[in-house]
N, C-alpha and C. Protein backbone atom coordinates (compact mmCIF):
# COMPACT_ATOMS: atom_id res chain seq x y z
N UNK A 1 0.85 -1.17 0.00
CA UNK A 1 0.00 0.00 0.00
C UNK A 1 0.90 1.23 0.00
N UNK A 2 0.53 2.26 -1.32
CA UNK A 2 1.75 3.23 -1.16
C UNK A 2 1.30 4.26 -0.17
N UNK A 3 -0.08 4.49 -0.04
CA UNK A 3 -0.72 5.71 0.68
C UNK A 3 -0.80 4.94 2.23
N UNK A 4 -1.04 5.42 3.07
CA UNK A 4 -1.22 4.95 4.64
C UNK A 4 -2.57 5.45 4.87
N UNK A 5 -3.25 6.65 4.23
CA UNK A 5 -4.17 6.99 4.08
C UNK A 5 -5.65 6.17 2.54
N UNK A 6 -4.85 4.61 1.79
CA UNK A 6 -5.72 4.69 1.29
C UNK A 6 -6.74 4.02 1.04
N UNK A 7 -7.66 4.26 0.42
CA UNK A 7 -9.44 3.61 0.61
C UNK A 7 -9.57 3.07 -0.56
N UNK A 8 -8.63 2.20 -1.42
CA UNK A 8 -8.74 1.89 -2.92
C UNK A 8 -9.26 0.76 -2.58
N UNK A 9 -10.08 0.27 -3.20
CA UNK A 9 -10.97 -1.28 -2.74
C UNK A 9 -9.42 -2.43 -3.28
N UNK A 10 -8.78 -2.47 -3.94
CA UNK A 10 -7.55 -3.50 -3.46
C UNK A 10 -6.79 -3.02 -2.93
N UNK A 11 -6.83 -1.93 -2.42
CA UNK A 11 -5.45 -1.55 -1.37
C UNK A 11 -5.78 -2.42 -0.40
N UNK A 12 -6.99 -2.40 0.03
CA UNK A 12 -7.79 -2.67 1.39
C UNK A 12 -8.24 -4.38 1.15
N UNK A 13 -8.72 -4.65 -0.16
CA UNK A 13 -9.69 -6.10 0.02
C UNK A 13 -9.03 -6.86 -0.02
N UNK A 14 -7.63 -6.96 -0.68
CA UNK A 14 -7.27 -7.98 -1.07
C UNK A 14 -5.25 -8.07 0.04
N UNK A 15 -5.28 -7.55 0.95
CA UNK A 15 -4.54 -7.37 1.99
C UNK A 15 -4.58 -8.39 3.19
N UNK A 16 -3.74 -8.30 4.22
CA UNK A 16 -4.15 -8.94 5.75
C UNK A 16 -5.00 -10.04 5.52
N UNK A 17 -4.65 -11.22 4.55
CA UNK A 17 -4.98 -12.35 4.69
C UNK A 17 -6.87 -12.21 4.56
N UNK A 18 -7.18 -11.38 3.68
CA UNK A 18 -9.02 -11.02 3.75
C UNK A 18 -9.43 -12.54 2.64
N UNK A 19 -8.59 -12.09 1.28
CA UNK A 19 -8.88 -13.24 0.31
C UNK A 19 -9.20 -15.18 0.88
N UNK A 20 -7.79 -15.39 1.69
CA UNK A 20 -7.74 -16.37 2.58
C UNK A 20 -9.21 -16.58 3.24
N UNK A 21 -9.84 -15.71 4.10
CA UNK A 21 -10.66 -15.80 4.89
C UNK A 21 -12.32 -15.73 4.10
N UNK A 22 -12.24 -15.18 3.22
CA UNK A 22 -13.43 -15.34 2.16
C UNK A 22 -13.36 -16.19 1.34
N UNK A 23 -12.29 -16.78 0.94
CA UNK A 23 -12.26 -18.16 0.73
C UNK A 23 -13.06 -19.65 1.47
N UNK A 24 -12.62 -19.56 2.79
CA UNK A 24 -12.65 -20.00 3.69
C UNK A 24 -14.73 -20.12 3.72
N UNK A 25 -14.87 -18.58 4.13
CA UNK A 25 -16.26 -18.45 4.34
C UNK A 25 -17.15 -18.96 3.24
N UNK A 26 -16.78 -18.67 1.74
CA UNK A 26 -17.55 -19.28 0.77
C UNK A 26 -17.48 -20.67 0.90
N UNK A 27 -16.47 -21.41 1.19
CA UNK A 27 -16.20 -22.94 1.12
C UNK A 27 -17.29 -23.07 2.01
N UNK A 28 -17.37 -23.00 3.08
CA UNK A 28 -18.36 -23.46 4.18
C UNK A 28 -19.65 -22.75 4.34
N UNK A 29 -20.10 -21.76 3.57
CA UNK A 29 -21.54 -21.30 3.31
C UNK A 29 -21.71 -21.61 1.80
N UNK A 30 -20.93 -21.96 0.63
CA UNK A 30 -21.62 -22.13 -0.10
C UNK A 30 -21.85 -23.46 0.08
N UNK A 31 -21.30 -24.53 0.55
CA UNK A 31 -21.21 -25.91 0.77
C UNK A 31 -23.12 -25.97 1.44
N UNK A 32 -23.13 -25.07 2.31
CA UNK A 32 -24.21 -24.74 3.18
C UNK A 32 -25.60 -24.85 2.30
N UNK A 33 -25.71 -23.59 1.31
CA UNK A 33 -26.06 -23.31 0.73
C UNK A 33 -26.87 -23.88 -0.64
N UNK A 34 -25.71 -24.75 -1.00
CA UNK A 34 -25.79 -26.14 -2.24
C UNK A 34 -26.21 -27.09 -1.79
N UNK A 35 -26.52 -27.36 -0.58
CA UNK A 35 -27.18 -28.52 0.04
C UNK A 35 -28.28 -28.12 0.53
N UNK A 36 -28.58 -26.62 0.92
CA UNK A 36 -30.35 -26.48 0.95
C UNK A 36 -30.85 -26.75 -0.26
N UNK A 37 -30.06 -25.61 -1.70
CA UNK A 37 -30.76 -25.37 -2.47
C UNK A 37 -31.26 -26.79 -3.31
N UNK A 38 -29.76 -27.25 -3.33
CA UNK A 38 -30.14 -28.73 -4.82
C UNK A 38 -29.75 -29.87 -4.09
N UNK A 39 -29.73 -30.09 -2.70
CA UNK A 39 -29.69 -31.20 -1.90
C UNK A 39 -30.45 -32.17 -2.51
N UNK A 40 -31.71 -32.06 -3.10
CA UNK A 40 -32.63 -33.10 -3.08
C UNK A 40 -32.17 -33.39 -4.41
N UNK A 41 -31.95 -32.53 -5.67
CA UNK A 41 -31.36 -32.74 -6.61
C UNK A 41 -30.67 -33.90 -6.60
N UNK A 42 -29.20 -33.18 -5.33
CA UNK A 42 -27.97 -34.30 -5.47
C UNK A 42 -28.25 -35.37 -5.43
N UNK A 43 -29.28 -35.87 -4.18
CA UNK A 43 -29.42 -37.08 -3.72
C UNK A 43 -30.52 -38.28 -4.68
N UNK A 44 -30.51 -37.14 -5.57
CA UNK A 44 -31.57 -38.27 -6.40
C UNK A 44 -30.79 -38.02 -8.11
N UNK A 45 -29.51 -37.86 -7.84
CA UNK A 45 -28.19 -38.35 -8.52
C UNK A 45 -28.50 -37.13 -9.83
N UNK A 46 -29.09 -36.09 -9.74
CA UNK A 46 -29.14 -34.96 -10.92
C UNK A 46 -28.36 -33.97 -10.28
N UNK A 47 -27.25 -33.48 -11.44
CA UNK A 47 -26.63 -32.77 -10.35
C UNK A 47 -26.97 -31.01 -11.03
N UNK A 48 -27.28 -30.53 -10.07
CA UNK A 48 -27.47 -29.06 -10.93
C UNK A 48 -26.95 -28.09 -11.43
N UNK A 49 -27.32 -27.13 -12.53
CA UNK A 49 -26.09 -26.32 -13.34
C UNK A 49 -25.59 -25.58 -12.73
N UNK A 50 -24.04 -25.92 -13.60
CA UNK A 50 -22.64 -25.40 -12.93
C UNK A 50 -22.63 -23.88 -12.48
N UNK A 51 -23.18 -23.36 -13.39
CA UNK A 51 -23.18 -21.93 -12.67
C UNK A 51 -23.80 -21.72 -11.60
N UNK A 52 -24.97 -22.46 -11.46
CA UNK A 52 -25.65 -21.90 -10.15
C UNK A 52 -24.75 -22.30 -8.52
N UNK A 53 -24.35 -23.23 -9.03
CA UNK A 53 -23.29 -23.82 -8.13
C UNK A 53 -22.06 -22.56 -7.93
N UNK A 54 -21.46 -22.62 -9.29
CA UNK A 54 -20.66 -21.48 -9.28
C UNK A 54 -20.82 -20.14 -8.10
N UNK A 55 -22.21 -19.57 -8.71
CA UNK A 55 -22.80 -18.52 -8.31
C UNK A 55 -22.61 -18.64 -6.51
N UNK A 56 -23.58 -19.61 -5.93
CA UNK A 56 -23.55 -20.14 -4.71
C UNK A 56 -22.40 -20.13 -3.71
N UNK A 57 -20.89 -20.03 -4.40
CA UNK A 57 -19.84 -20.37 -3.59
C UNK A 57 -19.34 -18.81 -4.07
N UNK A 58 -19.89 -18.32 -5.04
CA UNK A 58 -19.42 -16.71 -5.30
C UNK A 58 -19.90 -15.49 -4.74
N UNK A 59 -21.06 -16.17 -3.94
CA UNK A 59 -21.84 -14.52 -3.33
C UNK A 59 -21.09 -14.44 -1.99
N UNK A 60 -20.90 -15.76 -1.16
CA UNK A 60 -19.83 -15.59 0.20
C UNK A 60 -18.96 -14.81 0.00
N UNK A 61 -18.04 -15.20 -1.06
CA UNK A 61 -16.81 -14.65 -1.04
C UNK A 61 -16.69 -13.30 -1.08
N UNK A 62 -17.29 -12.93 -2.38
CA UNK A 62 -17.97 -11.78 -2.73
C UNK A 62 -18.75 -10.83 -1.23
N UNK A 63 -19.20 -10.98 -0.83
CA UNK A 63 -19.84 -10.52 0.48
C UNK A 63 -19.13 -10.63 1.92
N UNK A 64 -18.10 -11.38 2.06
CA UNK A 64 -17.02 -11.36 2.94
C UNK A 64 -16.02 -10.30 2.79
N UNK A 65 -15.56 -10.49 1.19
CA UNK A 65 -14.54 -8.84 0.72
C UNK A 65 -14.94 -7.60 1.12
N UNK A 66 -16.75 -7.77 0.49
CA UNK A 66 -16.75 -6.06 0.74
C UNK A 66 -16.98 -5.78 2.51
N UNK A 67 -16.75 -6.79 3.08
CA UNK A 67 -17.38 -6.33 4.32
C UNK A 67 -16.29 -5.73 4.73
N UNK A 68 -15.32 -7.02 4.75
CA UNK A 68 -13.68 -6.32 5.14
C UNK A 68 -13.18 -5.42 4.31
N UNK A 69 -13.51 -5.27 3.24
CA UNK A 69 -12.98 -3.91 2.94
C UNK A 69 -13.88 -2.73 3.30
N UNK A 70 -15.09 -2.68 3.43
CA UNK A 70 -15.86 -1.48 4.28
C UNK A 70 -15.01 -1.24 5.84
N UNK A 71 -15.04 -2.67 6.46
CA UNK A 71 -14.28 -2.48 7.93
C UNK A 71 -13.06 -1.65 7.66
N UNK A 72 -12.18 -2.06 7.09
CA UNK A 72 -10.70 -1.62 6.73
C UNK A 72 -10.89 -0.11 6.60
N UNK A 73 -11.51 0.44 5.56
CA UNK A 73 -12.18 1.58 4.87
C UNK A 73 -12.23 2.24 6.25
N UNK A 74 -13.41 2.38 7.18
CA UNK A 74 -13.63 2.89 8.15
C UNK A 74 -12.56 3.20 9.10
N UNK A 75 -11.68 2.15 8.93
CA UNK A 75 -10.59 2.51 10.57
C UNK A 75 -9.70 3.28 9.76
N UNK A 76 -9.19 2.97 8.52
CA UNK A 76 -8.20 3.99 8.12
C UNK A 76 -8.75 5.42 8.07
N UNK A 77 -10.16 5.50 7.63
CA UNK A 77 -10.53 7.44 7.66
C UNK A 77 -10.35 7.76 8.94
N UNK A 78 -10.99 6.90 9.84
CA UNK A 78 -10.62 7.03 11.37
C UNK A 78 -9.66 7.54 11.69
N UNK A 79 -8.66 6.85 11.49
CA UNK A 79 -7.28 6.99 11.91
C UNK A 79 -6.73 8.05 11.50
N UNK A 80 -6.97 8.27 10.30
CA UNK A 80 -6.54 9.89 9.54
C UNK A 80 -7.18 10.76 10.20
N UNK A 81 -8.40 10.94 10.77
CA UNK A 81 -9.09 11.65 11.42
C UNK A 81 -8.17 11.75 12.57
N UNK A 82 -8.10 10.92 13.45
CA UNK A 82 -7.01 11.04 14.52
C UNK A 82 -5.93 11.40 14.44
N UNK A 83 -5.22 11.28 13.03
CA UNK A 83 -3.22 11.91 13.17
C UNK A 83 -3.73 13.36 12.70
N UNK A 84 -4.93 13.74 12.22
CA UNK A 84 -5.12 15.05 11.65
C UNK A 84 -5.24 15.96 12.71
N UNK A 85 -5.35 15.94 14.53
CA UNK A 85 -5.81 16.34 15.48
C UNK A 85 -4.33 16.91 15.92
């Protein structure tokens, strides 16, 4: 990060191990997720389209980033707010 002050959505999202951890969260909510939606699917051996599957393990991840990067976002204006005093 060249700025200490900055709010660029990859300065921030893709830093401090966030990718790792939204990884993580999609694996185990979309897993979640694919077994409400096409559970009954699976088990009666049809397996359902790839994208939706896709999709399913992509909104976690997707929704874990922006959170941590909103969090991130916030403490750094913060903080600038504070060395600005």
């Amino acid at each position: 990060m060249k700025n200490k002050y900055s709010t660029k959505f990859l300065d921030l999202a893709f830093t401090d191990g966030t990718p790792k951890k939204a990884f993580y969260t999609a694996c185990v909510v979309g897993t979640i997720l694919t077994t409400i939606n096409h559970g009954d699917n699976i088990l009666a051996g049809e397996f359902p389209p790839i994208l939706k599957v896709c999709l399913t393990y992509c909104v976690p991840f997707c929704v874990t980033t922006w959170g941590s990067y909103l969090g991130k976002r916030d403490k750094v204006l913060q903080q600038k707010k504070v060395d600005s005093l």
